[in-house]
C-alpha atoms as a PDB file:
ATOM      1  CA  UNK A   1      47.376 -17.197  23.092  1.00  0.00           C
ATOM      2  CA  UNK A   2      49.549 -16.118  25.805  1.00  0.00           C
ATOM      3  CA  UNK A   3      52.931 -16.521  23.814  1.00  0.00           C
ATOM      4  CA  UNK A   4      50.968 -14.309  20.752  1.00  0.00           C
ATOM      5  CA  UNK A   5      50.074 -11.575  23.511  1.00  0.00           C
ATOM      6  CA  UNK A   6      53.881 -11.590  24.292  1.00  0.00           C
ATOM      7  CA  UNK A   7      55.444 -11.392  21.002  1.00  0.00           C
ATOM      8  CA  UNK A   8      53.056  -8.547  20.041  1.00  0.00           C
ATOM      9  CA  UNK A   9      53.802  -6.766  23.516  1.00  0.00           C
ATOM     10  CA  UNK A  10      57.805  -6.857  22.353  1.00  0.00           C
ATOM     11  CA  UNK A  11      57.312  -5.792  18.430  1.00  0.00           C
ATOM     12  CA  UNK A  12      55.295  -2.811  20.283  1.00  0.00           C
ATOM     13  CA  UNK A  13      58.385  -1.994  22.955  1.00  0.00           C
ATOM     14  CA  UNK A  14      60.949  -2.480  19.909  1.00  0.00           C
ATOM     15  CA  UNK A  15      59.223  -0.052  18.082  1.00  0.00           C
ATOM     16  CA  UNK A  16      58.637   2.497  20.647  1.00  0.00           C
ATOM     17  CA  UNK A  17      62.147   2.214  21.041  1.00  0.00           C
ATOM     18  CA  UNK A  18      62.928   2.577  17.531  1.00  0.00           C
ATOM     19  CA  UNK A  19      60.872   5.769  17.710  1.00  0.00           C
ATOM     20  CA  UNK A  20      62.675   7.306  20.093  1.00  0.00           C
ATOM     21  CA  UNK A  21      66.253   6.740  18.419  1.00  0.00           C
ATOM     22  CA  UNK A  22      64.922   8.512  15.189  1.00  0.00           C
ATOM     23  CA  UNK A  23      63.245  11.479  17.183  1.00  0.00           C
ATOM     24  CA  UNK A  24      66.081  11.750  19.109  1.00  0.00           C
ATOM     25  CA  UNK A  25      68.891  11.428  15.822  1.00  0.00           C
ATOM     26  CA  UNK A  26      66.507  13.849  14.050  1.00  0.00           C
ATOM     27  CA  UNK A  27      66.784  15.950  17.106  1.00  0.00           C
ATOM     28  CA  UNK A  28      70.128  16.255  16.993  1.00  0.00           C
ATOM     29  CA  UNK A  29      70.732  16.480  12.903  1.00  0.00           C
ATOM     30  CA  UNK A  30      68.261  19.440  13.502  1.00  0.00           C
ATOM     31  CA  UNK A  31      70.334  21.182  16.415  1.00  0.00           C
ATOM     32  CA  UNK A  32      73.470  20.681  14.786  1.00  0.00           C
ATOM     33  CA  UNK A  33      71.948  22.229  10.815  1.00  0.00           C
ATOM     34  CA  UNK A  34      70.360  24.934  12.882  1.00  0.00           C
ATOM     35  CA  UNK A  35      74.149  26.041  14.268  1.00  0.00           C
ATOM     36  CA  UNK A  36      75.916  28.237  12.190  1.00  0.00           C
ATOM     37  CA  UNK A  37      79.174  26.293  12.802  1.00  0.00           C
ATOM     38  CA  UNK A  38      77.322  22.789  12.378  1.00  0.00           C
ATOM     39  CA  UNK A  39      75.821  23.824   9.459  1.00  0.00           C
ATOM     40  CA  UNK A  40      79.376  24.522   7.994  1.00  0.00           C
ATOM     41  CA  UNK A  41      81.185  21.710   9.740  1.00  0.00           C
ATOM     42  CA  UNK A  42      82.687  18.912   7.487  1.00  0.00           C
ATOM     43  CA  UNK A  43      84.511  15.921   7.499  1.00  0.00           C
ATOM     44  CA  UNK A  44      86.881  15.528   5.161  1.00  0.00           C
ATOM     45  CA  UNK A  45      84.699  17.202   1.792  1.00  0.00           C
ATOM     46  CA  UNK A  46      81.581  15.691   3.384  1.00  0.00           C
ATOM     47  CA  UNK A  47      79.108  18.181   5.277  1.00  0.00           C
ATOM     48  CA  UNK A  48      78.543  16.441   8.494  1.00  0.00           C
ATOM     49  CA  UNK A  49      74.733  17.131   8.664  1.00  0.00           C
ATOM     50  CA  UNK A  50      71.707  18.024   6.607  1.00  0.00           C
ATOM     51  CA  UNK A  51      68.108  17.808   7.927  1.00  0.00           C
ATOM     52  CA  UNK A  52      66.097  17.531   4.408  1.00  0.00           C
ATOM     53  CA  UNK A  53      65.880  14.436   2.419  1.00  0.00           C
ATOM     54  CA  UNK A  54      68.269  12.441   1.930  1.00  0.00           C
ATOM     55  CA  UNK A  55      71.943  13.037   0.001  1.00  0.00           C
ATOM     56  CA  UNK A  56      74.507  10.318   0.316  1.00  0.00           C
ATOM     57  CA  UNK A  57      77.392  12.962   0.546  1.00  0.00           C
ATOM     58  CA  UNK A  58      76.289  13.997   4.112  1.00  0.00           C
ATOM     59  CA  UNK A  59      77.523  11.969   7.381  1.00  0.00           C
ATOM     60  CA  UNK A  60      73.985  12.384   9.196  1.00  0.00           C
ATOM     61  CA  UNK A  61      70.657  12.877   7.766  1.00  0.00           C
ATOM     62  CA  UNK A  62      67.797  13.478   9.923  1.00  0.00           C
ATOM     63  CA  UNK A  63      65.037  12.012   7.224  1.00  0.00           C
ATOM     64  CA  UNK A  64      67.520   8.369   7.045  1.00  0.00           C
ATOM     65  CA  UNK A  65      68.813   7.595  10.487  1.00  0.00           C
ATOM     66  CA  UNK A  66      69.433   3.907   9.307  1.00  0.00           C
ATOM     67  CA  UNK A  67      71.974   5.647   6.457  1.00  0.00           C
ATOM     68  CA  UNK A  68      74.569   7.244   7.916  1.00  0.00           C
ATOM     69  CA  UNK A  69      77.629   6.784   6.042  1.00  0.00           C
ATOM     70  CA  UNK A  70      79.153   3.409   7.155  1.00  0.00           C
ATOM     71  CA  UNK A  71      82.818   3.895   8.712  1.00  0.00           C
ATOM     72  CA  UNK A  72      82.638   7.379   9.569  1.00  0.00           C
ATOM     73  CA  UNK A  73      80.474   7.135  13.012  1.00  0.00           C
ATOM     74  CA  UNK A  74      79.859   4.394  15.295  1.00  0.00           C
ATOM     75  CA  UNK A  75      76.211   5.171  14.924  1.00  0.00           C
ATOM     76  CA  UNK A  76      75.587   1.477  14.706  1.00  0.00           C
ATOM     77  CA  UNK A  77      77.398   1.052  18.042  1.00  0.00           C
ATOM     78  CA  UNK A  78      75.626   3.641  19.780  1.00  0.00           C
ATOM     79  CA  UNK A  79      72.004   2.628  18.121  1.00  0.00           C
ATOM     80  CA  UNK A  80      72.464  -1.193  19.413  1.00  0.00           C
ATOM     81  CA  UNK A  81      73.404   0.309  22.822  1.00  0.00           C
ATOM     82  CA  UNK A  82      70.337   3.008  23.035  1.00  0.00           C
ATOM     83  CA  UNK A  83      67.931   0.587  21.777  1.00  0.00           C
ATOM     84  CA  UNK A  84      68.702  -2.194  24.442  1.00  0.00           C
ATOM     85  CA  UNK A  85      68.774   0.818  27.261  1.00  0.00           C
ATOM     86  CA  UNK A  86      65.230   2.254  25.548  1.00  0.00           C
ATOM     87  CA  UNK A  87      63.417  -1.417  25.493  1.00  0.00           C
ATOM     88  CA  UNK A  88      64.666  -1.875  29.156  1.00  0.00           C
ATOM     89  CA  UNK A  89      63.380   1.762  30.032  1.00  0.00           C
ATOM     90  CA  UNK A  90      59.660   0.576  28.192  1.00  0.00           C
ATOM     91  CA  UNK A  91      59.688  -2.589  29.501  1.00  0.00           C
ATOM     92  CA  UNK A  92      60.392  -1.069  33.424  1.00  0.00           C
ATOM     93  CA  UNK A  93      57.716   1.574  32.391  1.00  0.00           C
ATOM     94  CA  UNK A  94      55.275  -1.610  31.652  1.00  0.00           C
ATOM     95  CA  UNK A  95      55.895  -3.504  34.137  1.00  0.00           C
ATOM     96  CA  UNK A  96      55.583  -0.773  36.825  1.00  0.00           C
ATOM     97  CA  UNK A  97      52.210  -0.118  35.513  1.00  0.00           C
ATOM     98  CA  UNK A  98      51.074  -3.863  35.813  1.00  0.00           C
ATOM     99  CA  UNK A  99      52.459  -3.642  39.253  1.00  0.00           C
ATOM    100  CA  UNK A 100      49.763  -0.713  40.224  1.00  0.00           C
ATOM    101  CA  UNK A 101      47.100  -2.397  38.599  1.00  0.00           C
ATOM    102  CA  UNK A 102      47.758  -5.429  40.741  1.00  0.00           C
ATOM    103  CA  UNK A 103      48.123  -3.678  43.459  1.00  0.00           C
ATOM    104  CA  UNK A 104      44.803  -2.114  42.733  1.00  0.00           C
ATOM    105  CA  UNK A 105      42.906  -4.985  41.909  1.00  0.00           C
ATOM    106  CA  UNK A 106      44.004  -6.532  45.165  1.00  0.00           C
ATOM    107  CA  UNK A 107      42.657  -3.478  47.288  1.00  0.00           C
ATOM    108  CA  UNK A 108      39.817  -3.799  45.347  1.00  0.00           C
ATOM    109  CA  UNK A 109      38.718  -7.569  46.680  1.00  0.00           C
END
């Protein structure tokens, strides 16, 4: 039972961090579409940003975080890096809560 009540408690940090990526990379699809000169921006004959569905000649797409064009960015790089920092931020978030309860529960006997 324990080892279940772990595994589950991961999948949920994972996905809060995996949240926070996308909301964040939508974020910043958004600010850059909303800028005049983003907007415009390309690489190469590829617009670097669009924040509406996806289209496969755009660099970075808010709606598809996991599809930005391979090669171009080192979003992979960058999304491997956030994610460990994010589950470590959760996981510190967690723990320091556990940590007040105990404390709590101690005062409490």
């Amino acid at each position: 039972m324990e080892k279940l009540s772990v595994n589950i408690l991961e999948k949920r940090i994972e996905s809060k961090a995996k949240e926070r990526f996308d909301k964040e990379f939508k974020q910043l699809v958004e600010s850059i579409t909303k800028n005049k000169i983003g907007y415009l921006l390309k690489i190469g004959d590829k617009p670097l940003a669009n924040s509406y569905g996806f289209s496969g000649s755009t660099i970075l797409n808010a709606s598809c975080p996991d599809k930005v064009m391979d090669g171009i960015t080192n979003i992979d790089t960058i999304r491997d890096r956030l994610m460990k920092e994010y589950i470590k931020e959760e996981t510190d978030n967690i723990l320091s809560k556990l940590n007040i309860l105990s404390d709590y529960l101690e005062n409490e006997k």
